[in-house]
N, C-alpha and C. Protein backbone atom coordinates (compact mmCIF):
# COMPACT_ATOMS: atom_id res chain seq x y z
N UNK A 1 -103.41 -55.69 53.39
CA UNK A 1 -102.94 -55.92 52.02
C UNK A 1 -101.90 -54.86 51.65
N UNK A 2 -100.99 -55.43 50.82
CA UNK A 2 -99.80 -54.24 50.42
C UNK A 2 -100.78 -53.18 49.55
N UNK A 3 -100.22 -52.16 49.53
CA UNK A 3 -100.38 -51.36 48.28
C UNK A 3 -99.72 -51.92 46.66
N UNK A 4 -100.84 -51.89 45.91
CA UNK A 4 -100.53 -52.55 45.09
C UNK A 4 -99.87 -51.74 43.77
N UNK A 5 -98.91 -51.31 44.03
CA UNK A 5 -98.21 -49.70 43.22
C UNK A 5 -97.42 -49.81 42.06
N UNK A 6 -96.53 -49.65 41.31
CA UNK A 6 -95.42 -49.26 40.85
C UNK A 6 -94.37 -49.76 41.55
N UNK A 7 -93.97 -49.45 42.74
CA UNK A 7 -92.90 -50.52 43.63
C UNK A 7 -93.53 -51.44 43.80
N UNK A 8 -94.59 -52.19 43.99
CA UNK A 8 -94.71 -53.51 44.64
C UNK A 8 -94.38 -54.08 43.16
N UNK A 9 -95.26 -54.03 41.91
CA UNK A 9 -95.41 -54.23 40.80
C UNK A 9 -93.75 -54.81 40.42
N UNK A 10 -92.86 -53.61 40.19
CA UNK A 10 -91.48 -53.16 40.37
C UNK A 10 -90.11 -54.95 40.76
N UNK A 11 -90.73 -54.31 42.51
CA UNK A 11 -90.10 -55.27 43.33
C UNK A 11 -90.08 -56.69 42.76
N UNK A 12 -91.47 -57.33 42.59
CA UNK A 12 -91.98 -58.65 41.73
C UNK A 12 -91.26 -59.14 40.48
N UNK A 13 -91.01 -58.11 39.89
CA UNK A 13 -90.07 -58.53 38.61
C UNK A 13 -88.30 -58.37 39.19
N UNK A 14 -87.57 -57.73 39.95
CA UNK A 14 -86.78 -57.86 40.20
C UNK A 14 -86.09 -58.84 40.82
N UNK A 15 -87.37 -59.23 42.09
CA UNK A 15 -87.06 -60.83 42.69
C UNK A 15 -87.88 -62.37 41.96
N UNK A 16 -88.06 -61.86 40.89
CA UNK A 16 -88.72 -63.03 39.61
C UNK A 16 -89.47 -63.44 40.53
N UNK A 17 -91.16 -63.11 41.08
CA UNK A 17 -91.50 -63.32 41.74
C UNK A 17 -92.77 -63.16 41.28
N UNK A 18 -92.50 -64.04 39.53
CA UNK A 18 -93.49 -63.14 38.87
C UNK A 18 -94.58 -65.00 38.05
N UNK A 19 -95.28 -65.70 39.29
CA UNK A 19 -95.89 -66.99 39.03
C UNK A 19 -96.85 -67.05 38.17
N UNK A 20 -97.57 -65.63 37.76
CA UNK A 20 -98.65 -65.73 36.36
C UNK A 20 -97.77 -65.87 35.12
N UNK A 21 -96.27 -65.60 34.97
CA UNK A 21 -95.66 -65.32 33.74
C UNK A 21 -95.66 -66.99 33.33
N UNK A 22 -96.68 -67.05 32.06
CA UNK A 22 -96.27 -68.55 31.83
C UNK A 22 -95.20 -68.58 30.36
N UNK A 23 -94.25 -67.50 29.90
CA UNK A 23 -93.33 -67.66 29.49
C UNK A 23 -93.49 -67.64 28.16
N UNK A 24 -95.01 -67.52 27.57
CA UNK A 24 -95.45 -67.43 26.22
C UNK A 24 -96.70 -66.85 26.37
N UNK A 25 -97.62 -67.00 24.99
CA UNK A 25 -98.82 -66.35 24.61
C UNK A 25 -99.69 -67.54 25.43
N UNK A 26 -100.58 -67.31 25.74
CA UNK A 26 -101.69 -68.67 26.37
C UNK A 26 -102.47 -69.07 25.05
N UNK A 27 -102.97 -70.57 24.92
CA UNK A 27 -103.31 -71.23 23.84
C UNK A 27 -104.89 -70.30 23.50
N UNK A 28 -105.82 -69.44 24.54
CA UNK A 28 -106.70 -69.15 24.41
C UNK A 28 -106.67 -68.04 23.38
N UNK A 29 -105.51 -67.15 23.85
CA UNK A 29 -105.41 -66.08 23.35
C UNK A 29 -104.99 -66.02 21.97
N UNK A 30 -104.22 -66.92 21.43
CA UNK A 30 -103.49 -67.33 20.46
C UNK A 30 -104.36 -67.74 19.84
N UNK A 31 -105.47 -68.76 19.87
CA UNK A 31 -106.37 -69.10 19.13
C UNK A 31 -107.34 -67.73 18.53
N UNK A 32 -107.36 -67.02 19.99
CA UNK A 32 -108.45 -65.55 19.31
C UNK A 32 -107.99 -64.52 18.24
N UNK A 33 -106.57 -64.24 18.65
CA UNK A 33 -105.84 -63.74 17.69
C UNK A 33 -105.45 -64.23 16.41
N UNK A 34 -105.65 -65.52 16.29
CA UNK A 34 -105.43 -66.44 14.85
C UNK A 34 -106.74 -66.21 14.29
N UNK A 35 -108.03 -65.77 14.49
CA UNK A 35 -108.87 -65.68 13.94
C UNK A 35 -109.19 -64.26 13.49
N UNK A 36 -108.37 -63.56 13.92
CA UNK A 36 -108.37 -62.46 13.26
C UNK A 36 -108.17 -61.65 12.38
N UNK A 37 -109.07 -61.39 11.15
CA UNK A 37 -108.03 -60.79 9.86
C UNK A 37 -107.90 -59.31 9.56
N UNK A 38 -108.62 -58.19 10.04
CA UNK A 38 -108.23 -57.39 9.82
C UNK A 38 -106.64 -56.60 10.51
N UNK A 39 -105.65 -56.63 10.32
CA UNK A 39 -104.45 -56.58 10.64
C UNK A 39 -104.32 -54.78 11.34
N UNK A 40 -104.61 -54.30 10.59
CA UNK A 40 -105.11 -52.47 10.77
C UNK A 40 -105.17 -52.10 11.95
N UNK A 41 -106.47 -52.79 13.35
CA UNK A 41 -107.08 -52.66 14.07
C UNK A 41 -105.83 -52.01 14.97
N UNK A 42 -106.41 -51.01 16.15
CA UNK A 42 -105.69 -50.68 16.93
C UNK A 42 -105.90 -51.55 18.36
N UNK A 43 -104.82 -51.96 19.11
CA UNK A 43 -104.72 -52.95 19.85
C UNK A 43 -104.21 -52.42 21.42
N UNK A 44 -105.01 -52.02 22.19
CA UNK A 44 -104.05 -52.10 23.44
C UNK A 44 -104.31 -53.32 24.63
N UNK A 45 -102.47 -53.81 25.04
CA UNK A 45 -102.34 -54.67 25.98
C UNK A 45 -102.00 -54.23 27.43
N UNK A 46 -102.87 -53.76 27.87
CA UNK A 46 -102.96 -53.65 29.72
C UNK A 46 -101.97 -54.05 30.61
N UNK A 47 -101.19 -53.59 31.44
CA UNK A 47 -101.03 -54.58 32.88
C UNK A 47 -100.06 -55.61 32.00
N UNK A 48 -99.59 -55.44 30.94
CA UNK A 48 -99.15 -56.60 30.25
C UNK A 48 -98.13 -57.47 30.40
N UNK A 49 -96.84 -56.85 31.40
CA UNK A 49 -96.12 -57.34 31.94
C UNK A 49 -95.09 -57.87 30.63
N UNK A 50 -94.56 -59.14 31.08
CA UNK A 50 -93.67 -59.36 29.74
C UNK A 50 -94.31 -59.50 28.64
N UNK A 51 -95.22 -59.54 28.34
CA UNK A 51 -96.11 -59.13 26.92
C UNK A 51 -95.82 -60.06 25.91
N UNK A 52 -96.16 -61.47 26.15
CA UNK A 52 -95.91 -62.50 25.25
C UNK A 52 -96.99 -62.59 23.85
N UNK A 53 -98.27 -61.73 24.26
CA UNK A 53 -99.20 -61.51 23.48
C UNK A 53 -98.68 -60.43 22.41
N UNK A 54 -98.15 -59.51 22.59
CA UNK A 54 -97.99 -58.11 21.73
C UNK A 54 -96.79 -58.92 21.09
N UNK A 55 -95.77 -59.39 21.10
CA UNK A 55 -95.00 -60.14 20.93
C UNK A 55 -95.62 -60.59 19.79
N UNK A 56 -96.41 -61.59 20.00
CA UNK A 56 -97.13 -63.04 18.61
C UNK A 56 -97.79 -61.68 17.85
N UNK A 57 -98.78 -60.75 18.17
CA UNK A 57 -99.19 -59.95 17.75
C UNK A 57 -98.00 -59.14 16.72
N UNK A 58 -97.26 -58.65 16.74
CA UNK A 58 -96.34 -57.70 16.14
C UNK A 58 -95.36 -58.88 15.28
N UNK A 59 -95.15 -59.86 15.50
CA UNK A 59 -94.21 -60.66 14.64
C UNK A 59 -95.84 -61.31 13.31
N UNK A 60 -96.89 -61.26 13.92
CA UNK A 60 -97.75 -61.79 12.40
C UNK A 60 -98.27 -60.67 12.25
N UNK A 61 -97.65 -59.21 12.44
CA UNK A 61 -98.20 -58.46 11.37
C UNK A 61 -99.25 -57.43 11.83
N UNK A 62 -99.50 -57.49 13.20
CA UNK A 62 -100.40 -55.97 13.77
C UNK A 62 -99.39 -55.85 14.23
N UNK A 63 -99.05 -54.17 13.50
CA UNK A 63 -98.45 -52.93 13.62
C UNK A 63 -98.89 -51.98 15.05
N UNK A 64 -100.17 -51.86 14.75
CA UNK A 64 -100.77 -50.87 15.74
C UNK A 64 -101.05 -51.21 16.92
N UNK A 65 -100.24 -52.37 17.52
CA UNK A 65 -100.23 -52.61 18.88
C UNK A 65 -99.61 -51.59 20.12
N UNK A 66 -100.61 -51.55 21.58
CA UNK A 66 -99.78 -50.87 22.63
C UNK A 66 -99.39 -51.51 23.44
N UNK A 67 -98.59 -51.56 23.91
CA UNK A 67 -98.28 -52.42 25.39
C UNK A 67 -98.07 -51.16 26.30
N UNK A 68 -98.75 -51.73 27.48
CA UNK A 68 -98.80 -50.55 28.92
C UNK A 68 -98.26 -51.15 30.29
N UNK A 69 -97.70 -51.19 30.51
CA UNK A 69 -97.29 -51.39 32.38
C UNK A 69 -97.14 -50.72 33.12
N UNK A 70 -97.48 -50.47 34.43
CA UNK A 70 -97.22 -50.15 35.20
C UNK A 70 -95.60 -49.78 35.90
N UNK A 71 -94.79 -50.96 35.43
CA UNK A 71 -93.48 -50.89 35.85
C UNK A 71 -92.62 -50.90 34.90
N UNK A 72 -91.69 -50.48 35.30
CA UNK A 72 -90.52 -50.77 33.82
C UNK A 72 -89.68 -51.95 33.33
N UNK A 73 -89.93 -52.48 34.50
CA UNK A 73 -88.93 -53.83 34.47
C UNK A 73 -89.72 -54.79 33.32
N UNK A 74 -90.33 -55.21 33.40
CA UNK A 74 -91.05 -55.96 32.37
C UNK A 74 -90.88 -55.44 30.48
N UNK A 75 -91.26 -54.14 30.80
CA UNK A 75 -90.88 -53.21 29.76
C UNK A 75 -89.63 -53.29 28.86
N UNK A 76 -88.32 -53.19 30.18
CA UNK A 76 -87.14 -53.03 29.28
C UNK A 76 -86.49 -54.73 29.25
N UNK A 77 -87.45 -55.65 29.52
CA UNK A 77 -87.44 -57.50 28.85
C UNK A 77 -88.05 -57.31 27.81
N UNK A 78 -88.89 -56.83 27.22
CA UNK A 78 -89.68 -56.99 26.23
C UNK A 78 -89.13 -55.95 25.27
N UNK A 79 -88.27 -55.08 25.54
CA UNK A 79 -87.40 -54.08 24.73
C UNK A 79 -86.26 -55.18 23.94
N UNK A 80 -85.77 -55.99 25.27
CA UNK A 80 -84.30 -56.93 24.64
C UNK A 80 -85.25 -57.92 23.91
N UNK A 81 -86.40 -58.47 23.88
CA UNK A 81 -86.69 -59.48 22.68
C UNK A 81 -87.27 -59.09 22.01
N UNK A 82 -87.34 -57.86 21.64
CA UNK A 82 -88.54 -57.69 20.35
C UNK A 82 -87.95 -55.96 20.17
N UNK A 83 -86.54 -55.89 19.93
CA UNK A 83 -86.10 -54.65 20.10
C UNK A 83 -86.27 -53.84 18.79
N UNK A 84 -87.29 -53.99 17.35
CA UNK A 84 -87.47 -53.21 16.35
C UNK A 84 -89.30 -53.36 17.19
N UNK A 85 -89.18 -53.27 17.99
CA UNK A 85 -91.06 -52.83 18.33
C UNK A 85 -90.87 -51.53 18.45
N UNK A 86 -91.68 -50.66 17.83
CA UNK A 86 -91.92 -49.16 17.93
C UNK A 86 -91.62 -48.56 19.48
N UNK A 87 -91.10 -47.57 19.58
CA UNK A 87 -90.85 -47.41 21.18
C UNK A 87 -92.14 -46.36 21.96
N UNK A 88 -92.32 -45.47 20.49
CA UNK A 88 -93.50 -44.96 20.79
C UNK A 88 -95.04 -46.09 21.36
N UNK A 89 -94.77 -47.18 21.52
CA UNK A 89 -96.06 -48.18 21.37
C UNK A 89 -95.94 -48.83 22.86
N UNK A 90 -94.78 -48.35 23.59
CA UNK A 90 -94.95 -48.93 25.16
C UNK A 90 -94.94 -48.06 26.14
N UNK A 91 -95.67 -48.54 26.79
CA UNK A 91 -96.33 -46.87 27.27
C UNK A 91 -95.75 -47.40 28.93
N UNK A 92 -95.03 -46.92 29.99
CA UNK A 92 -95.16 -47.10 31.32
C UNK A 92 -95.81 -45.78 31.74
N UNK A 93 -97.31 -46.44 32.46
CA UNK A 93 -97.80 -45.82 32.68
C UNK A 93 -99.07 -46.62 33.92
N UNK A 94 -100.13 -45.45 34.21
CA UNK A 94 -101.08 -46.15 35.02
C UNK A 94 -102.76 -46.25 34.37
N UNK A 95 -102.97 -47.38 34.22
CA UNK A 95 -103.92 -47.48 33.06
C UNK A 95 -104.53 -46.61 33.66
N UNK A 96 -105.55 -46.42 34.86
CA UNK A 96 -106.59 -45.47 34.98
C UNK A 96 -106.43 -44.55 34.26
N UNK A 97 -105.22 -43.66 33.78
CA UNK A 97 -104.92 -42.73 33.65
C UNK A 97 -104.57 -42.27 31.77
N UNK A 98 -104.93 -43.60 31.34
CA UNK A 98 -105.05 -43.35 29.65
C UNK A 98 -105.87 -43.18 28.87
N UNK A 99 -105.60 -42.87 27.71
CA UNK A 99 -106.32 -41.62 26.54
C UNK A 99 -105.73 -42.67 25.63
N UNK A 100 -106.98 -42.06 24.97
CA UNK A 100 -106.92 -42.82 23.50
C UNK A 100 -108.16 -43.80 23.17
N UNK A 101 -108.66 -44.27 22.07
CA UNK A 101 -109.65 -45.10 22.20
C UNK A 101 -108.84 -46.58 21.23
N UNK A 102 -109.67 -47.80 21.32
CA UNK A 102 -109.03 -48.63 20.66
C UNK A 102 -110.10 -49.61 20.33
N UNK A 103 -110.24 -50.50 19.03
CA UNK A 103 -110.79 -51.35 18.45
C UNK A 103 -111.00 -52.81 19.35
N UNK A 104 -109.49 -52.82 19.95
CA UNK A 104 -109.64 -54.29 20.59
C UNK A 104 -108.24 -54.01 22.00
N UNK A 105 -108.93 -54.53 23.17
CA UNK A 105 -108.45 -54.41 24.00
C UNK A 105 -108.28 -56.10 24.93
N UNK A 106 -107.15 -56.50 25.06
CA UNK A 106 -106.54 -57.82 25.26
C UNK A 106 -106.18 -58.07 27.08
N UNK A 107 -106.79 -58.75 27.89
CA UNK A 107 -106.93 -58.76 28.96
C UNK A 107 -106.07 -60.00 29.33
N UNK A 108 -105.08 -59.84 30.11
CA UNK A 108 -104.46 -61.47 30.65
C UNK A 108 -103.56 -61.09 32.02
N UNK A 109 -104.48 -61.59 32.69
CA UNK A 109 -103.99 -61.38 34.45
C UNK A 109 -103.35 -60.12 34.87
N UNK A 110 -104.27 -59.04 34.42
CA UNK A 110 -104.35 -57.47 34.63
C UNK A 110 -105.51 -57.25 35.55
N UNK A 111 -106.94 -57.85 35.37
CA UNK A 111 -107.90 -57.55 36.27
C UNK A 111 -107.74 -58.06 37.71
N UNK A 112 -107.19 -59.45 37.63
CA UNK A 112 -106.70 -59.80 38.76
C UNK A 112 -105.58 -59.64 39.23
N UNK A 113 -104.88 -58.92 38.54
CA UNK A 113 -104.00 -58.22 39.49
C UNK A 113 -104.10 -56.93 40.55
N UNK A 114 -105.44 -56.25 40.01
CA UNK A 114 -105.98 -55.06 40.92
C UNK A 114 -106.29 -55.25 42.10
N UNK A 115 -106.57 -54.47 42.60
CA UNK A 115 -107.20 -54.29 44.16
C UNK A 115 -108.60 -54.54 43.52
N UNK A 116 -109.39 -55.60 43.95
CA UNK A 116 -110.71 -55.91 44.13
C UNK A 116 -111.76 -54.87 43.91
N UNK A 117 -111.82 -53.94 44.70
CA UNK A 117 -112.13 -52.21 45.01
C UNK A 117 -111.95 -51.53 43.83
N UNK A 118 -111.52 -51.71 42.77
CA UNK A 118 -111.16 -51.08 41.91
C UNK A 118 -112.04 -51.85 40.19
N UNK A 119 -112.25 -52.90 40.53
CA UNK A 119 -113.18 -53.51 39.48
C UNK A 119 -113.78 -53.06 38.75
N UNK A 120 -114.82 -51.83 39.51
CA UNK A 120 -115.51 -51.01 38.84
C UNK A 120 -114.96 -49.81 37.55
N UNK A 121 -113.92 -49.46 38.49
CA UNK A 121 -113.18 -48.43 37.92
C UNK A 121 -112.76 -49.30 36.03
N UNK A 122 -112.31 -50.12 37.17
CA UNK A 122 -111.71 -51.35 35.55
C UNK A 122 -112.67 -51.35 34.80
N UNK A 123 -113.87 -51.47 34.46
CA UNK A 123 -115.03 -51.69 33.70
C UNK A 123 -115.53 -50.06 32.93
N UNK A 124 -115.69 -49.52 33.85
CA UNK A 124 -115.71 -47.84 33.28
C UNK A 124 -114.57 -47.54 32.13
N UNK A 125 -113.29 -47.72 32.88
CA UNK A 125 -112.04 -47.53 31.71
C UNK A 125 -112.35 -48.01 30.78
N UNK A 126 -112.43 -49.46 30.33
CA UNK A 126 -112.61 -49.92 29.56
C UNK A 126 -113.41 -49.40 28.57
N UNK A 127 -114.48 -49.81 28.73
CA UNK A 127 -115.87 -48.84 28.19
C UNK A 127 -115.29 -47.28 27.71
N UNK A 128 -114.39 -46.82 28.45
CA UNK A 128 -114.04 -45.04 27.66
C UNK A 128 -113.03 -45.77 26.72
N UNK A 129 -112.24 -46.29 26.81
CA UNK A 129 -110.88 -46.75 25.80
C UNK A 129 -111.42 -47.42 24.79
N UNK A 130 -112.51 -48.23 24.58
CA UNK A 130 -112.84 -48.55 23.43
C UNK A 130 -113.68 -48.27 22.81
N UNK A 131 -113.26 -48.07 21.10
CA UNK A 131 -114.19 -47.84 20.02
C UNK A 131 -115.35 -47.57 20.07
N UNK A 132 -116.92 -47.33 19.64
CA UNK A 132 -117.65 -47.90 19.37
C UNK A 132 -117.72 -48.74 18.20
N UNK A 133 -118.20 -50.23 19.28
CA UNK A 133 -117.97 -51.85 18.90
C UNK A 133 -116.95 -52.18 18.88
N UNK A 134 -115.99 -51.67 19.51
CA UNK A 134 -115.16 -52.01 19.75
C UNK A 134 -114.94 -53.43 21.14
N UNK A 135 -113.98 -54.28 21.29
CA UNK A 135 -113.59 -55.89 21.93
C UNK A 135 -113.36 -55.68 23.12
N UNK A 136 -113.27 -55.82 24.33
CA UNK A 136 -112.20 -56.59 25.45
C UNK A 136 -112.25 -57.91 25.08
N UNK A 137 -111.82 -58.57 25.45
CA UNK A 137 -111.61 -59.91 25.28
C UNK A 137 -110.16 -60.61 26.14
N UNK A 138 -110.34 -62.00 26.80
CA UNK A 138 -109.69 -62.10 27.61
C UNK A 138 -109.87 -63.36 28.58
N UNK A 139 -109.32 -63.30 29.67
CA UNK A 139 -109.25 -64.20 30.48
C UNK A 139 -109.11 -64.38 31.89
N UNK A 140 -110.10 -64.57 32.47
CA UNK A 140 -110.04 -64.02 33.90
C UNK A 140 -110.17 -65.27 34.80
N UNK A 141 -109.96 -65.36 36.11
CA UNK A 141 -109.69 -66.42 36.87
C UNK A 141 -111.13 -66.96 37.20
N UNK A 142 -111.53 -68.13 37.24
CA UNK A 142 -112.66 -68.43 38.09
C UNK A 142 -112.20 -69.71 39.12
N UNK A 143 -111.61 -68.67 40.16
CA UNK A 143 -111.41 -69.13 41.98
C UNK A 143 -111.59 -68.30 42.47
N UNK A 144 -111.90 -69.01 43.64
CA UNK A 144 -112.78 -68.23 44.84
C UNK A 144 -111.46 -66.81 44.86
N UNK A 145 -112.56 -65.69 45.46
CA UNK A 145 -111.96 -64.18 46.30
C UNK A 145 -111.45 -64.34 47.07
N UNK A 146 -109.88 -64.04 47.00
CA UNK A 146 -108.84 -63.83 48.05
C UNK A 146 -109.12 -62.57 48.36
N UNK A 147 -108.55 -62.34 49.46
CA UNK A 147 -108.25 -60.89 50.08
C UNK A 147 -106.85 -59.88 50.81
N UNK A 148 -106.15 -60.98 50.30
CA UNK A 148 -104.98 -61.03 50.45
C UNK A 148 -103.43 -60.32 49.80
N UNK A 149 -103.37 -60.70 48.26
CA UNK A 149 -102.88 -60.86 47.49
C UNK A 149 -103.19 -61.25 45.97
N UNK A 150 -102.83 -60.46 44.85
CA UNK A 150 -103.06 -61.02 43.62
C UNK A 150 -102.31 -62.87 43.37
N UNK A 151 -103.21 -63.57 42.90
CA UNK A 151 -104.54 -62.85 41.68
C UNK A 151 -105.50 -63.36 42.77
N UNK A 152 -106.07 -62.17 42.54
CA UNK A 152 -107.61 -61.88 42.91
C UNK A 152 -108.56 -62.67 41.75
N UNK A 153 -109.47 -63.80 42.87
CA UNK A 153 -110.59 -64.29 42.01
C UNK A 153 -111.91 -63.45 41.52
N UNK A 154 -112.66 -65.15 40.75
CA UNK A 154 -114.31 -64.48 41.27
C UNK A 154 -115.03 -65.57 40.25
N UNK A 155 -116.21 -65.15 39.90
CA UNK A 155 -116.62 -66.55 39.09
C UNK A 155 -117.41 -65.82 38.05
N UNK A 156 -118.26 -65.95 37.46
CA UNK A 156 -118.94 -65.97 36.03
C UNK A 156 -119.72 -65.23 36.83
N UNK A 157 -120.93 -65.41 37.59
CA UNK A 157 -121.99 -64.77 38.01
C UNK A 157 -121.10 -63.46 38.44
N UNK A 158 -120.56 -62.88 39.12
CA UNK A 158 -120.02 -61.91 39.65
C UNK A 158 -119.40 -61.43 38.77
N UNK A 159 -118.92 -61.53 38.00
CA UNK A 159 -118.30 -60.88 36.24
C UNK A 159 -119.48 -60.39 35.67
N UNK A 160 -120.05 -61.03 35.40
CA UNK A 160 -121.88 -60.46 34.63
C UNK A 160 -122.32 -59.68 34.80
N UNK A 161 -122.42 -59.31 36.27
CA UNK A 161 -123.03 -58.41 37.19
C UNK A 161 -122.06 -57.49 36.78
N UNK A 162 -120.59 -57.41 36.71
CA UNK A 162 -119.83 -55.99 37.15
C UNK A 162 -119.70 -55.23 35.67
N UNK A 163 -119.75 -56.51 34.52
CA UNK A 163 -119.38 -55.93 33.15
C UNK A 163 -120.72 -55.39 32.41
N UNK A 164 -121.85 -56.14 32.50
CA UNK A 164 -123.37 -56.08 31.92
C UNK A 164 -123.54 -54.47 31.76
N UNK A 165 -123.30 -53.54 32.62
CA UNK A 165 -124.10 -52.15 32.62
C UNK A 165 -123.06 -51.36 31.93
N UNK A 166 -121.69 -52.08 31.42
CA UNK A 166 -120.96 -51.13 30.40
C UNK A 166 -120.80 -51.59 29.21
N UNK A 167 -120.43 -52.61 29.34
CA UNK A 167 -120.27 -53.54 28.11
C UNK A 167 -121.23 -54.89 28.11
N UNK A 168 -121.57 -55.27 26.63
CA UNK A 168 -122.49 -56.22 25.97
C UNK A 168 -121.51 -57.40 26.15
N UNK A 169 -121.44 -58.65 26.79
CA UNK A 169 -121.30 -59.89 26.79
C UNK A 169 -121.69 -60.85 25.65
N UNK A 170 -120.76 -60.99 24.91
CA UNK A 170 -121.00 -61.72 23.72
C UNK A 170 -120.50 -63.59 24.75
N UNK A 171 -119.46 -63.54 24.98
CA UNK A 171 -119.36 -65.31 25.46
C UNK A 171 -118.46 -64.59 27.04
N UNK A 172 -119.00 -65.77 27.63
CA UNK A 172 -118.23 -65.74 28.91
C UNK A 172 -117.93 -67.26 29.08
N UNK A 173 -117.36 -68.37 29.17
CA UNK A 173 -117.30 -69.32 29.59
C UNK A 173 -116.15 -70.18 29.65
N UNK A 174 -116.15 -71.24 30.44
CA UNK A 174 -114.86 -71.70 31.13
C UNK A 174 -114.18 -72.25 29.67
N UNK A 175 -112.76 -71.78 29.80
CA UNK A 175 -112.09 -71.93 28.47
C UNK A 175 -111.79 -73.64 28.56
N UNK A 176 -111.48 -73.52 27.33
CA UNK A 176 -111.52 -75.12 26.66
C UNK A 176 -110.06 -75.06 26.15
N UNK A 177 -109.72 -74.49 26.43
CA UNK A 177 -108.04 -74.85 25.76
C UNK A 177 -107.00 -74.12 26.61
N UNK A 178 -107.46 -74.03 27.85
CA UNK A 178 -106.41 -73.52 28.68
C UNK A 178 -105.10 -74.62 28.92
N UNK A 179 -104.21 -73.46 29.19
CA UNK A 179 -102.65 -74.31 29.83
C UNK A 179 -102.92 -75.53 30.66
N UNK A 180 -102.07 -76.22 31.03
CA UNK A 180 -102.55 -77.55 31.91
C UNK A 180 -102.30 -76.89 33.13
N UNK A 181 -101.44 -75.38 33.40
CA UNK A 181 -101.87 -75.18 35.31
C UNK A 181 -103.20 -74.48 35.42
N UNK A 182 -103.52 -74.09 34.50
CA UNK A 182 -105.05 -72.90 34.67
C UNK A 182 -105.95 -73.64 34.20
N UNK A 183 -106.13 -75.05 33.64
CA UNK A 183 -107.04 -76.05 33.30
C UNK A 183 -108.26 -76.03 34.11
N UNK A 184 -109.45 -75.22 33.76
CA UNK A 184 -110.46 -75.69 34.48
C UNK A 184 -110.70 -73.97 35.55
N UNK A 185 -109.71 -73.45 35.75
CA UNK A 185 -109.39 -72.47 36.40
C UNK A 185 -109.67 -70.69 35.97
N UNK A 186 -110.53 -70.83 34.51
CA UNK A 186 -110.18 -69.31 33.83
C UNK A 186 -111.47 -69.64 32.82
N UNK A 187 -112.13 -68.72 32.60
CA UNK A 187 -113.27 -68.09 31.68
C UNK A 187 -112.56 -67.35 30.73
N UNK A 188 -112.86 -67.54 29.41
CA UNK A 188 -112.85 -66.73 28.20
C UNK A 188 -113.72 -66.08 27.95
N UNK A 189 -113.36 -65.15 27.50
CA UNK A 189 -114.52 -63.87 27.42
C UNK A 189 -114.38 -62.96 26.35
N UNK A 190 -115.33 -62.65 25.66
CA UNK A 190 -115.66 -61.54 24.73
C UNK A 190 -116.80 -60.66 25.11
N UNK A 191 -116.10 -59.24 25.11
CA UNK A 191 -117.06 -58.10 25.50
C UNK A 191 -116.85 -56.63 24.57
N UNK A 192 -118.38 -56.01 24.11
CA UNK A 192 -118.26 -55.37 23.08
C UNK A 192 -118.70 -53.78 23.47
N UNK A 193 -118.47 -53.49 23.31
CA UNK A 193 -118.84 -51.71 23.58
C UNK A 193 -119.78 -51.55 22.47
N UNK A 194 -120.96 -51.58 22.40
CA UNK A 194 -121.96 -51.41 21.43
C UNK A 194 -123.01 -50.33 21.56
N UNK A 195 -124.01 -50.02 21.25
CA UNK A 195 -124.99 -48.78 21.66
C UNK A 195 -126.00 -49.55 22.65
N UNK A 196 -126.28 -50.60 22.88
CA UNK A 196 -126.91 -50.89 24.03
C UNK A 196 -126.28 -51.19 25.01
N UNK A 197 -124.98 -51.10 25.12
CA UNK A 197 -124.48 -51.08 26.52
C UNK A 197 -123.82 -49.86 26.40
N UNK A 198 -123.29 -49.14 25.56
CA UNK A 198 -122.88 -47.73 25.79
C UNK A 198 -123.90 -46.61 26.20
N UNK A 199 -125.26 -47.21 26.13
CA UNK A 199 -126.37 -46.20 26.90
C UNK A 199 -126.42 -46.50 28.27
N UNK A 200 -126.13 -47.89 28.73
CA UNK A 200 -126.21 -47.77 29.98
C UNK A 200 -124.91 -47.75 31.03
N UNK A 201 -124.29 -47.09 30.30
CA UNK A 201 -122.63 -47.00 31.16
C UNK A 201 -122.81 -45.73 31.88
């Protein structure tokens, strides 16, 4: 398997080689975020790539959004369409490696973009970056484990198992309003950092 770095990351956006970008917000996410009214909340978007979410987010009115990538290329696309977004609020950087805590944390083809091996790590972070009661929430693939190449699968039972001992599972289940290519293909999920799963992290 390549190393999955900053150049590979990099390379992918330079040769548009980039097949998760579906070119907007996904209907799941958009629906979760439409139900949301406190506007205040602090928001970070992961792995976010062209960041169609922080995007819908910052044009209805959350301010306190972050966007994070790994690479820059994605970064300075999302600079040319949304160029009054705070500059302080995009961070290139390597998530393992961030500070800060946050209310609600927005997941979309970031977990499966990792090295497999690293899952854990993903679940720990999480759990330190957010609030107490504080969200992940999100959308993760349910197809089989490649070993190959992102995106990296997995299914509901194997999610349960990896998230349960940090974070409280409010819904996990196969989304109902996915795109017509991920139809059938992706779990929606809400997960809470609460005191019974923050004791057992």
């Amino acid at each position: 398997m390549e190393k999955l770095d900053k150049e590979y990351w990099a390379n992918r956006y330079k040769t548009n080689d980039t097949g998760w970008d579906v070119g907007d917000i996904s209907t799941p996410l958009k629906e979760y975020i439409d139900s949301l009214e406190d506007k205040s909340i602090s928001i970070l978007v992961p792995g976010a790539g062209n960041a169609y979410e922080v995007e819908y987010l910052f044009y209805i009115g959350f301010k306190n959004v972050f966007l994070l990538d790994i690479a820059e290329e994605p970064i300075e696309n999302f600079k040319k369409r949304v160029p009054n977004f705070p500059k302080e609020q995009l961070i290139v950087g390597d998530f393992f490696e961030q500070k800060g805590q946050y209310d609600l944390i927005i997941e979309q083809t970031f977990f499966c973009a990792l090295n497999p091996t690293l899952r854990k790590n993903y679940v720990s972070k999480m759990s330190e970056l957010l609030k107490q009661n504080g969200k992940l929430i999100g959308l993760l693939f349910n197809i089989p484990l490649n070993d190959e190449k992102p995106p990296f699968g997995g299914n509901k039972e194997e999610y349960s198992k990896l998230f349960e001992p940090s974070l409280s599972i409010i819904e996990m289940e196969q989304a109902k309003n996915s795109i017509k290519p991920r139809e059938n293909n992706e779990l929606f999920f809400i997960c809470s950092k609460d005191k019974h799963s923050s004791t057992k992290s």
